[in-house]
C-alpha atoms as a PDB file:
ATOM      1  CA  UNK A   1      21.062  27.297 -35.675  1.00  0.00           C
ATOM      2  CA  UNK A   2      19.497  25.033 -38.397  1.00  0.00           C
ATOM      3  CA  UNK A   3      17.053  27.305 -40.990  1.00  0.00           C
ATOM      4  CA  UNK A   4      13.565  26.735 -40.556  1.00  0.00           C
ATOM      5  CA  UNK A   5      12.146  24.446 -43.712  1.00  0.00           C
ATOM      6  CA  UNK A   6       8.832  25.262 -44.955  1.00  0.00           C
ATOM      7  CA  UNK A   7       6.800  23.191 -46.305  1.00  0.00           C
ATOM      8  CA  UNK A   8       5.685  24.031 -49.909  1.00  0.00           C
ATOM      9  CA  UNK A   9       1.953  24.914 -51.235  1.00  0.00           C
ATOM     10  CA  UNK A  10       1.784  22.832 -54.653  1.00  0.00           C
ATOM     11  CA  UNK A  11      -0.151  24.610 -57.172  1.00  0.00           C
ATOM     12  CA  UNK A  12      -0.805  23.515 -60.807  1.00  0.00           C
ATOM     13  CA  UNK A  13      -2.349  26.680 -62.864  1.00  0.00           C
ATOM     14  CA  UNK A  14      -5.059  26.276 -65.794  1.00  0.00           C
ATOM     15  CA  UNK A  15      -5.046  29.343 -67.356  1.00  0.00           C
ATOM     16  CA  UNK A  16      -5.627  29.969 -71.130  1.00  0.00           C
ATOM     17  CA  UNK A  17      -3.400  32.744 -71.916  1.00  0.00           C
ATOM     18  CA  UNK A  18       0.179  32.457 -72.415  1.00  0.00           C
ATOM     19  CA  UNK A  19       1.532  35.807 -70.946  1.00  0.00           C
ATOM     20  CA  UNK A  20      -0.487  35.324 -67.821  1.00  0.00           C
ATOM     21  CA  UNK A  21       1.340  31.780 -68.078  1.00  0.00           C
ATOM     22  CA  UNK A  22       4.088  33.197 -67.937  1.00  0.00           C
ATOM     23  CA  UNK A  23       3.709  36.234 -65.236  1.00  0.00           C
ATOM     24  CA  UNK A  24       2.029  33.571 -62.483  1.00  0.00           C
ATOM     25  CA  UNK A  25       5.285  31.215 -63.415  1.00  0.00           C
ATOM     26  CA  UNK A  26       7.600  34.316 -63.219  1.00  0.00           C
ATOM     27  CA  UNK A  27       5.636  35.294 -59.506  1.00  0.00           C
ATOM     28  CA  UNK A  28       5.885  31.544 -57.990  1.00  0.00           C
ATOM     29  CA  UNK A  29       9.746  30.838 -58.685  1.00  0.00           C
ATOM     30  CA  UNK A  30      10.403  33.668 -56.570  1.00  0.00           C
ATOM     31  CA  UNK A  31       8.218  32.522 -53.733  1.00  0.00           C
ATOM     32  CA  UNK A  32       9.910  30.612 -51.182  1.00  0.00           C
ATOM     33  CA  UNK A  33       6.584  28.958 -50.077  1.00  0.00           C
ATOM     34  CA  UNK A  34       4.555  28.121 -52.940  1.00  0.00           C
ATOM     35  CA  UNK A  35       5.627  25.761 -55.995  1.00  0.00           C
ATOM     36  CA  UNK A  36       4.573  25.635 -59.181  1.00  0.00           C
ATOM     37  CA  UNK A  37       4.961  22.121 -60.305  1.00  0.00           C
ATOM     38  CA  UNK A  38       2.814  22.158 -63.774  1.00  0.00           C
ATOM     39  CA  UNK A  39       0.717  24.337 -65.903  1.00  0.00           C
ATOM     40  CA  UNK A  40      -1.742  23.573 -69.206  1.00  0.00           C
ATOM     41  CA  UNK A  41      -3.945  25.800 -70.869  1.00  0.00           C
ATOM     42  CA  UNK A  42      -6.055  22.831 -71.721  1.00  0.00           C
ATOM     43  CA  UNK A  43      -8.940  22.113 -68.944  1.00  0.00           C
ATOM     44  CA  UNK A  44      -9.100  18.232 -70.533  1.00  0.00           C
ATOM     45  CA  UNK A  45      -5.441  17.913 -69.269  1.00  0.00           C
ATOM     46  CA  UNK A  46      -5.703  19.348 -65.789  1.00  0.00           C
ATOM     47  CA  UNK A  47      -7.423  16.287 -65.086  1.00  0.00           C
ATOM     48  CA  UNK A  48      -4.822  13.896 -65.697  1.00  0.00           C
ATOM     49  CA  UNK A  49      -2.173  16.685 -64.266  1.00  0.00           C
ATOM     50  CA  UNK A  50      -4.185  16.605 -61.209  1.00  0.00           C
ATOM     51  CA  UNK A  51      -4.396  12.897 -60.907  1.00  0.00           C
ATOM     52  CA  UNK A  52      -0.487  12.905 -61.422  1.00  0.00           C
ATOM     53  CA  UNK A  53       0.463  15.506 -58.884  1.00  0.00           C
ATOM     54  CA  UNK A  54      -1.863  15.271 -56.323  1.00  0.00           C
ATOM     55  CA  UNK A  55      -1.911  19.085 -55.592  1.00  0.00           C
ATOM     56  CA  UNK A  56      -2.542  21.234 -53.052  1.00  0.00           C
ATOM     57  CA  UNK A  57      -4.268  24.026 -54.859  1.00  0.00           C
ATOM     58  CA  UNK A  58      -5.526  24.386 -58.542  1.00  0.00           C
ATOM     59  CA  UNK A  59      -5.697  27.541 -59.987  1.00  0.00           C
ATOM     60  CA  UNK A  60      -8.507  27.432 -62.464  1.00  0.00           C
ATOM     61  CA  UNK A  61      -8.927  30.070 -65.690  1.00  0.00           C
ATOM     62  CA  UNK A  62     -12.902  30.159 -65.577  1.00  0.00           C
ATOM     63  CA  UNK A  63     -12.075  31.522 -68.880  1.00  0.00           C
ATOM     64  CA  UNK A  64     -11.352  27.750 -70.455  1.00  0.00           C
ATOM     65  CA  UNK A  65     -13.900  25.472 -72.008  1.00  0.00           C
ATOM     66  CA  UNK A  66     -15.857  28.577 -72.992  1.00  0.00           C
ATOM     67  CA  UNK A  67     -16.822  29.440 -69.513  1.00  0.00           C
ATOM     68  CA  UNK A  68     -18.036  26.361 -68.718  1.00  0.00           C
ATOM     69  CA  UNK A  69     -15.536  24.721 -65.908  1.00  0.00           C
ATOM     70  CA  UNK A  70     -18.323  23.748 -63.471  1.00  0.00           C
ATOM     71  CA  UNK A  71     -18.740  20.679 -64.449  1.00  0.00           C
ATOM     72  CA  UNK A  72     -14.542  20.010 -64.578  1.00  0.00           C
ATOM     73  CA  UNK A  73     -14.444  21.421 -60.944  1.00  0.00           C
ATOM     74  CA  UNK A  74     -16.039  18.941 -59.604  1.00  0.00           C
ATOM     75  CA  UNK A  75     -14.392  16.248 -61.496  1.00  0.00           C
ATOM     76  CA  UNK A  76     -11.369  17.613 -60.108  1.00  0.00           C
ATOM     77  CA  UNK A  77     -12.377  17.550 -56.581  1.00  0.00           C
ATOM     78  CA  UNK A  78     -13.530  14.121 -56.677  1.00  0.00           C
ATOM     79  CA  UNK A  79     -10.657  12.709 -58.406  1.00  0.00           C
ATOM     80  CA  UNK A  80      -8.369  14.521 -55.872  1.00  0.00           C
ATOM     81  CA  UNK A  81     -10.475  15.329 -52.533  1.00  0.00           C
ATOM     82  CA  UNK A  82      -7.715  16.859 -50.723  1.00  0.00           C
ATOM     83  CA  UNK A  83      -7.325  19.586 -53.612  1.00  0.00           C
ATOM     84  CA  UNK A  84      -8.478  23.208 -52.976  1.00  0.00           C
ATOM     85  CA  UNK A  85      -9.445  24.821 -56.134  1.00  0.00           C
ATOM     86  CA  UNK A  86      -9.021  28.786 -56.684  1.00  0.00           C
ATOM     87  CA  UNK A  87     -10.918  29.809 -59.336  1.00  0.00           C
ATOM     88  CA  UNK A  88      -9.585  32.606 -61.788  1.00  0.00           C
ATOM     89  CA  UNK A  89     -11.154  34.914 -63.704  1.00  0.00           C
ATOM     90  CA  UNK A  90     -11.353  38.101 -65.414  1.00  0.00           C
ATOM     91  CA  UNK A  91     -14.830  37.985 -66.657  1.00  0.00           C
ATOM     92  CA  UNK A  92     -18.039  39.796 -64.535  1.00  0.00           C
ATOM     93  CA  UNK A  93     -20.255  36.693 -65.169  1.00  0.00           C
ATOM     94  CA  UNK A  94     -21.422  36.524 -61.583  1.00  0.00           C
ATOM     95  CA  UNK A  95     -23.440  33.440 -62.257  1.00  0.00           C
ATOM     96  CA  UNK A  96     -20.309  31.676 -63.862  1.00  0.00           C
ATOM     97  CA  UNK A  97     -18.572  32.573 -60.834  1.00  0.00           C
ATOM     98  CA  UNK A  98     -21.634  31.265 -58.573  1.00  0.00           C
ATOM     99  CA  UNK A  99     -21.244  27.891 -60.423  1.00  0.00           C
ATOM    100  CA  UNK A 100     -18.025  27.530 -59.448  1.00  0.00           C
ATOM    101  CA  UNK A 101     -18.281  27.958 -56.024  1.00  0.00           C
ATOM    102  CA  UNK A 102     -21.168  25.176 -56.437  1.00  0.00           C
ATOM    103  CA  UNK A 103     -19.234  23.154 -58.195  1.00  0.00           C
ATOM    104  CA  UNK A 104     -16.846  22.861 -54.987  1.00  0.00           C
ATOM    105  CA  UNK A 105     -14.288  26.140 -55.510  1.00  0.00           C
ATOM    106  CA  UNK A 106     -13.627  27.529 -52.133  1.00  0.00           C
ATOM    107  CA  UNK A 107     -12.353  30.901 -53.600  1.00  0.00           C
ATOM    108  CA  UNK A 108     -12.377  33.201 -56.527  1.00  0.00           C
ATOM    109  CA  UNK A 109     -10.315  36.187 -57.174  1.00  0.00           C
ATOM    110  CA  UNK A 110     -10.337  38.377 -59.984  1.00  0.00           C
ATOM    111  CA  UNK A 111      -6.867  38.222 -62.294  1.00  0.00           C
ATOM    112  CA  UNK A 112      -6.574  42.460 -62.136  1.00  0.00           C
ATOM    113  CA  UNK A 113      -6.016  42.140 -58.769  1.00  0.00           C
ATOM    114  CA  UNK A 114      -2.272  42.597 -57.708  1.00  0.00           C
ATOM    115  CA  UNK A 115       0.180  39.511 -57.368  1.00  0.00           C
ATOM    116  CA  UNK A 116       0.416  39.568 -53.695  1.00  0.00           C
ATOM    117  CA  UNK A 117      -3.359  39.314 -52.856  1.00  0.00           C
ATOM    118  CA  UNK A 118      -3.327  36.469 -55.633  1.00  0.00           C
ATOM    119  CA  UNK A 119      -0.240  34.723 -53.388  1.00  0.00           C
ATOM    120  CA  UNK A 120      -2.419  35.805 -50.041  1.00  0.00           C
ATOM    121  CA  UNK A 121      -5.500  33.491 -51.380  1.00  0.00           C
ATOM    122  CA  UNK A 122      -3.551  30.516 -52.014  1.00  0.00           C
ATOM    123  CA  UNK A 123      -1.606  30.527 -48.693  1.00  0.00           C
ATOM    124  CA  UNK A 124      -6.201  31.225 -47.249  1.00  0.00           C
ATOM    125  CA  UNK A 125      -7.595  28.395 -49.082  1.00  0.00           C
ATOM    126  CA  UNK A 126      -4.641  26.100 -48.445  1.00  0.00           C
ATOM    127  CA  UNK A 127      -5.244  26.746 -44.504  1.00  0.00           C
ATOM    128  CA  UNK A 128      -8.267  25.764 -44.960  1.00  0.00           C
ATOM    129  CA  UNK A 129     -10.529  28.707 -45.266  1.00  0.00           C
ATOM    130  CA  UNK A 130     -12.928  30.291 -47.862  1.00  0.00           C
ATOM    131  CA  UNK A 131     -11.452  33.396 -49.999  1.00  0.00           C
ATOM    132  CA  UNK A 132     -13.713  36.112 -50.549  1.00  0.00           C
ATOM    133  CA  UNK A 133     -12.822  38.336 -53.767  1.00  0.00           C
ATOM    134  CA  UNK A 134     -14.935  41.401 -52.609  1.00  0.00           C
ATOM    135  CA  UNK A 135     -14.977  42.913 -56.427  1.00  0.00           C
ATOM    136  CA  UNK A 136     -16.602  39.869 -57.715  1.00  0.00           C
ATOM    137  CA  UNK A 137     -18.543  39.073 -54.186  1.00  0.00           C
ATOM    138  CA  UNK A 138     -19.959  42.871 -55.264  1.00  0.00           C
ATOM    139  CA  UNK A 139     -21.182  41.928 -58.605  1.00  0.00           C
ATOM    140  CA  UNK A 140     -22.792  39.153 -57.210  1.00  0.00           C
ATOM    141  CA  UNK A 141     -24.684  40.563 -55.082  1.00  0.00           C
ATOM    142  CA  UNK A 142     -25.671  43.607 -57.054  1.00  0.00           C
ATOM    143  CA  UNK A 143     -27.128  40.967 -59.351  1.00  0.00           C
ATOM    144  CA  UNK A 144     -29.318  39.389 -56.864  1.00  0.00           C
ATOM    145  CA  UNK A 145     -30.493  42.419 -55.292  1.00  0.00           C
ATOM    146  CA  UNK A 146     -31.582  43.375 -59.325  1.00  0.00           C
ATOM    147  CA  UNK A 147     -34.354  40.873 -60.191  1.00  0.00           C
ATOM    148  CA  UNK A 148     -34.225  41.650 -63.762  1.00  0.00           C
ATOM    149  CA  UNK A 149     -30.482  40.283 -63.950  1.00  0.00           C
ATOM    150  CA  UNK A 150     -32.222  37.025 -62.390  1.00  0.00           C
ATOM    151  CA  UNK A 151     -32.846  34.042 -64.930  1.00  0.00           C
ATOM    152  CA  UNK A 152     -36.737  33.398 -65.116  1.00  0.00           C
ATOM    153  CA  UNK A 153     -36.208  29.912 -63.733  1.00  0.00           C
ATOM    154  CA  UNK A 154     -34.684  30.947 -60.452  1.00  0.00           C
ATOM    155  CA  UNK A 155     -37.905  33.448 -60.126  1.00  0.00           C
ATOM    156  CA  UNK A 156     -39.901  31.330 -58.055  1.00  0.00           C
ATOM    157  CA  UNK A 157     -36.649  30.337 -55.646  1.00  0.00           C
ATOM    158  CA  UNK A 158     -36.188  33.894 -54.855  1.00  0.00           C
ATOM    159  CA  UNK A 159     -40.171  34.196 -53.639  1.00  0.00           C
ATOM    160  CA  UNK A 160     -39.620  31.199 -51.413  1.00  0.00           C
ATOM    161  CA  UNK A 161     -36.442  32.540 -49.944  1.00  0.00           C
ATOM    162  CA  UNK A 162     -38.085  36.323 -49.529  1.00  0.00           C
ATOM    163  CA  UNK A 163     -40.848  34.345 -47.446  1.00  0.00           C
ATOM    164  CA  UNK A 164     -38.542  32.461 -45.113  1.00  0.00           C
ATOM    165  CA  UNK A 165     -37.992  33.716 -41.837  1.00  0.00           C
ATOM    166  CA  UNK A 166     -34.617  33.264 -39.394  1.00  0.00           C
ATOM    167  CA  UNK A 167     -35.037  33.819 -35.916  1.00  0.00           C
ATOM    168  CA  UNK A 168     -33.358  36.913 -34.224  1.00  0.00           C
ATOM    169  CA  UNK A 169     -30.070  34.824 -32.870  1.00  0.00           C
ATOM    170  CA  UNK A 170     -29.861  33.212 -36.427  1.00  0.00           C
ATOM    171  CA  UNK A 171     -29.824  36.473 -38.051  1.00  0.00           C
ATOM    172  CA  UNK A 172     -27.061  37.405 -36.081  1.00  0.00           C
ATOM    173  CA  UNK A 173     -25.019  34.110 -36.785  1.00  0.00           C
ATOM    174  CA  UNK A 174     -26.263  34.756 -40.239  1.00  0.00           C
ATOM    175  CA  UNK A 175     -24.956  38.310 -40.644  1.00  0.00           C
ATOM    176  CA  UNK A 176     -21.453  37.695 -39.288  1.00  0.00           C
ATOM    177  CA  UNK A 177     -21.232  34.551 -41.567  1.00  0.00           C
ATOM    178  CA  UNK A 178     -21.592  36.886 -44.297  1.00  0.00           C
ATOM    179  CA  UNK A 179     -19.159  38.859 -43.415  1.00  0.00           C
ATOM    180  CA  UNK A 180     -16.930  36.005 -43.713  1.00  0.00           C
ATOM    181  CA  UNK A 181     -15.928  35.012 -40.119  1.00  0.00           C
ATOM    182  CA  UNK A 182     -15.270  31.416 -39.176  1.00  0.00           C
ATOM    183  CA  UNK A 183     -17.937  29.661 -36.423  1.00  0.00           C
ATOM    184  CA  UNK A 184     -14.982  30.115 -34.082  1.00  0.00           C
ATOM    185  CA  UNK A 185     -14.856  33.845 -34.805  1.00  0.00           C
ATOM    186  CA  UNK A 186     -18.550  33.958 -34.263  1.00  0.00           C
ATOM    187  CA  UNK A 187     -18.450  32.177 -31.154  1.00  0.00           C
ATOM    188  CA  UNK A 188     -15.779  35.120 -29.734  1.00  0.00           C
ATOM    189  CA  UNK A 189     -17.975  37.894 -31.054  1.00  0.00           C
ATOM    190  CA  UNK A 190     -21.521  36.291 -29.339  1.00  0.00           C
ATOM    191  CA  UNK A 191     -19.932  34.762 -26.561  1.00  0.00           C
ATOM    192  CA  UNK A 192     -21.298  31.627 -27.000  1.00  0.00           C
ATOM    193  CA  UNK A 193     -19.663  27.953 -27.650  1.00  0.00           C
ATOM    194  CA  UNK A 194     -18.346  27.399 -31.053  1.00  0.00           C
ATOM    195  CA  UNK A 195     -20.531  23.932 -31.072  1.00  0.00           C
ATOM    196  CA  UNK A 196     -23.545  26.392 -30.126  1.00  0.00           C
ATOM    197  CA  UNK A 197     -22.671  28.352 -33.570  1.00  0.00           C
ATOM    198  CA  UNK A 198     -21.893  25.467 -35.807  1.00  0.00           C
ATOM    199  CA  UNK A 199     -25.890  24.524 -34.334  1.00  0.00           C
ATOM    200  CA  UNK A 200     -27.332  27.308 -35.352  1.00  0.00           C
ATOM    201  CA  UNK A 201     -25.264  27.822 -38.742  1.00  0.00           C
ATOM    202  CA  UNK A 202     -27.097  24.275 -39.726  1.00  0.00           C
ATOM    203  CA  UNK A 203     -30.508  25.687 -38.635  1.00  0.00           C
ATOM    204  CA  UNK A 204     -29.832  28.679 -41.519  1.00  0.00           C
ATOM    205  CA  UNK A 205     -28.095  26.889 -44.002  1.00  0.00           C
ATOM    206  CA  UNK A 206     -31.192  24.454 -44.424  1.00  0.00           C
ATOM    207  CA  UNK A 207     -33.614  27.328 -44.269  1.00  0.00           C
ATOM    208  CA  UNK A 208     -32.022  29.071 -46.588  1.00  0.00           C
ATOM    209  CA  UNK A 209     -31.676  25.897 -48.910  1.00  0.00           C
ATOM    210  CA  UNK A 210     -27.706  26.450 -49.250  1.00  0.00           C
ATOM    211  CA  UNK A 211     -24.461  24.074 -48.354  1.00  0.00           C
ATOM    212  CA  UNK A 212     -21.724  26.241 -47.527  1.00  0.00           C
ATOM    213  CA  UNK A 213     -20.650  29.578 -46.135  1.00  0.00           C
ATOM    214  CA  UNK A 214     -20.198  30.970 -49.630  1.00  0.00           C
ATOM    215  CA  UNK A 215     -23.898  29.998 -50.897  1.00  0.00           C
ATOM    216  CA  UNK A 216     -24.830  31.855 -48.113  1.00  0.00           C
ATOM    217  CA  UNK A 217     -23.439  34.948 -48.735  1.00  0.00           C
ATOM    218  CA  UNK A 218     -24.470  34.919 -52.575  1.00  0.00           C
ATOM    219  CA  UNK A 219     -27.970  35.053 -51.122  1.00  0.00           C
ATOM    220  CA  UNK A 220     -27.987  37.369 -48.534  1.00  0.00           C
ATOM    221  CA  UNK A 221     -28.994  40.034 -50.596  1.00  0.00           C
ATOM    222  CA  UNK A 222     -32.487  38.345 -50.700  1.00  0.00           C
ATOM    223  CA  UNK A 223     -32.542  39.482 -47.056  1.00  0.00           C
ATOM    224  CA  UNK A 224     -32.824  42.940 -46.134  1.00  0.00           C
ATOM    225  CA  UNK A 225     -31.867  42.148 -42.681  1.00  0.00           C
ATOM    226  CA  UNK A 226     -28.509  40.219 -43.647  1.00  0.00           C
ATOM    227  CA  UNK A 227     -27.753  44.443 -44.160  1.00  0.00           C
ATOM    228  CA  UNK A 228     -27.776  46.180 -41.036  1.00  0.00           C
ATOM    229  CA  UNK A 229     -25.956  44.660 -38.093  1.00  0.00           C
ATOM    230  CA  UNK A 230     -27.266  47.547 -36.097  1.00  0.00           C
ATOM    231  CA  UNK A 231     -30.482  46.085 -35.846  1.00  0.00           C
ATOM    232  CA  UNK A 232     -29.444  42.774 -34.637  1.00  0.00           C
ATOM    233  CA  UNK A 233     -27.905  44.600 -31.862  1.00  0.00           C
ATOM    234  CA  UNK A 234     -24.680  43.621 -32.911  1.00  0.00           C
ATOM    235  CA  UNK A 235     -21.681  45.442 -33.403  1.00  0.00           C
ATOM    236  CA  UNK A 236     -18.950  44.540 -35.951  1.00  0.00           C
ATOM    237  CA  UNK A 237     -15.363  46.421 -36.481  1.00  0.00           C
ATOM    238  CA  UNK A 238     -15.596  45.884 -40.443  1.00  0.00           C
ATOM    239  CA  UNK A 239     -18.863  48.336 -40.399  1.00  0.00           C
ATOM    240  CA  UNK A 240     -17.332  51.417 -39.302  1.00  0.00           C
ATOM    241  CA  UNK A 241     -15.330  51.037 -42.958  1.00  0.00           C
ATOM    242  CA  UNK A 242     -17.988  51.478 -44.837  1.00  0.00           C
END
């Protein structure tokens, strides 16, 4: 019997220090299903790299340009749409890491956590999903629900957003969003059609002012009621963990 092929994730890594260089190149030549095929600790090259290769993932150091890789994110993205990008980081700047998921990043994780949950986010994002690093998801929130960590200019915003209200069955689409299920997860959960979901996910999202799932649950901290499924008469597994 012929050996089952896989096919490959291509990744190309941005990361500004050398050692971790060398630890992610060390962790993806023994992986049978993702490939490293090139690295720079330069954020001006990764956009000719990206051009070149065409990959499936980019792993981004939020660390280069200063902190500043919003801007390049989105560069990267629309030079090569079909891209995913993953962003890295070991800094607690939750509104760096809110930029990047702006920017078009469809996951973060933190670089202290452990090589396999690292390999685990590429294989997420390449399927097609959103990867939640709960660490840094937790520093983001705790800096929304604290309006003194809030710049001035994003004052009035918050006011707005306090004021809006979501109807009961877009609460509960809401609240399981932010847990991070997919609209066809929902759609088990409520027993309702999928399209039904995607419907009402629209509703919220322009309510709320936000684009994607992620945006969403950055914010949900603004509402109290995003909190307590129990009062949505809802019941989710993942809250008997806490």
């Amino acid at each position: 019997m012929a050996e089952q092929s896989y096919v490959k994730i291509r990744v190309i890594a941005a990361e500004s220090f050398e050692l971790v260089r060398i630890g992610l190149r060390a962790l993806f030549e023994n992986n049978s299903h993702i490939q490293l095929v090139a690295e720079t600790d330069c954020i001006k090259n990764l956009l000719n790299m990206t051009m070149q290769y065409k990959p499936d993932v980019i792993l981004v150091d939020l660390h280069l340009n200063n902190g500043n890789c919003a801007e390049y994110i989105a560069k990267l993205l629309s030079a090569c749409p079909q891209s995913k990008v993953l962003a890295f980081s070991d800094q607690n700047n939750e509104y760096t890491c809110l930029e990047a998921f702006r920017s078009g990043a469809v996951g973060i994780i933190g670089k202290h956590q452990s090589s396999e949950l690292l390999l685990k986010a590429i294989r997420v994002i390449h399927a097609g999903h959103v990867w939640f690093d709960r660490h840094i998801t937790k520093l983001l929130w705790q800096a929304q629900f604290d309006a003194n960590q809030v710049p001035e200019e994003m004052q009035p915003e918050i006011k707005l957003m306090q004021q809006l209200k979501l109807r009961d069955s877009e609460r509960q689409v809401a609240y399981l969003a932010c847990k991070g299920l997919s609209a066809k997860e929902i759609s088990a959960l409520l027993l309702v059609t999928e399209k039904t979901i995607r419907n009402q996910l629209s509703v919220v999202y322009k309510k709320i002012g936000v684009k994607k799932q992620i945006e969403l649950c950055l914010k949900a901290p603004l509402y109290n009621y995003f909190k307590d499924s129990s009062m949505l008469g809802i019941y989710y597994p993942g809250d008997s963990e806490k």
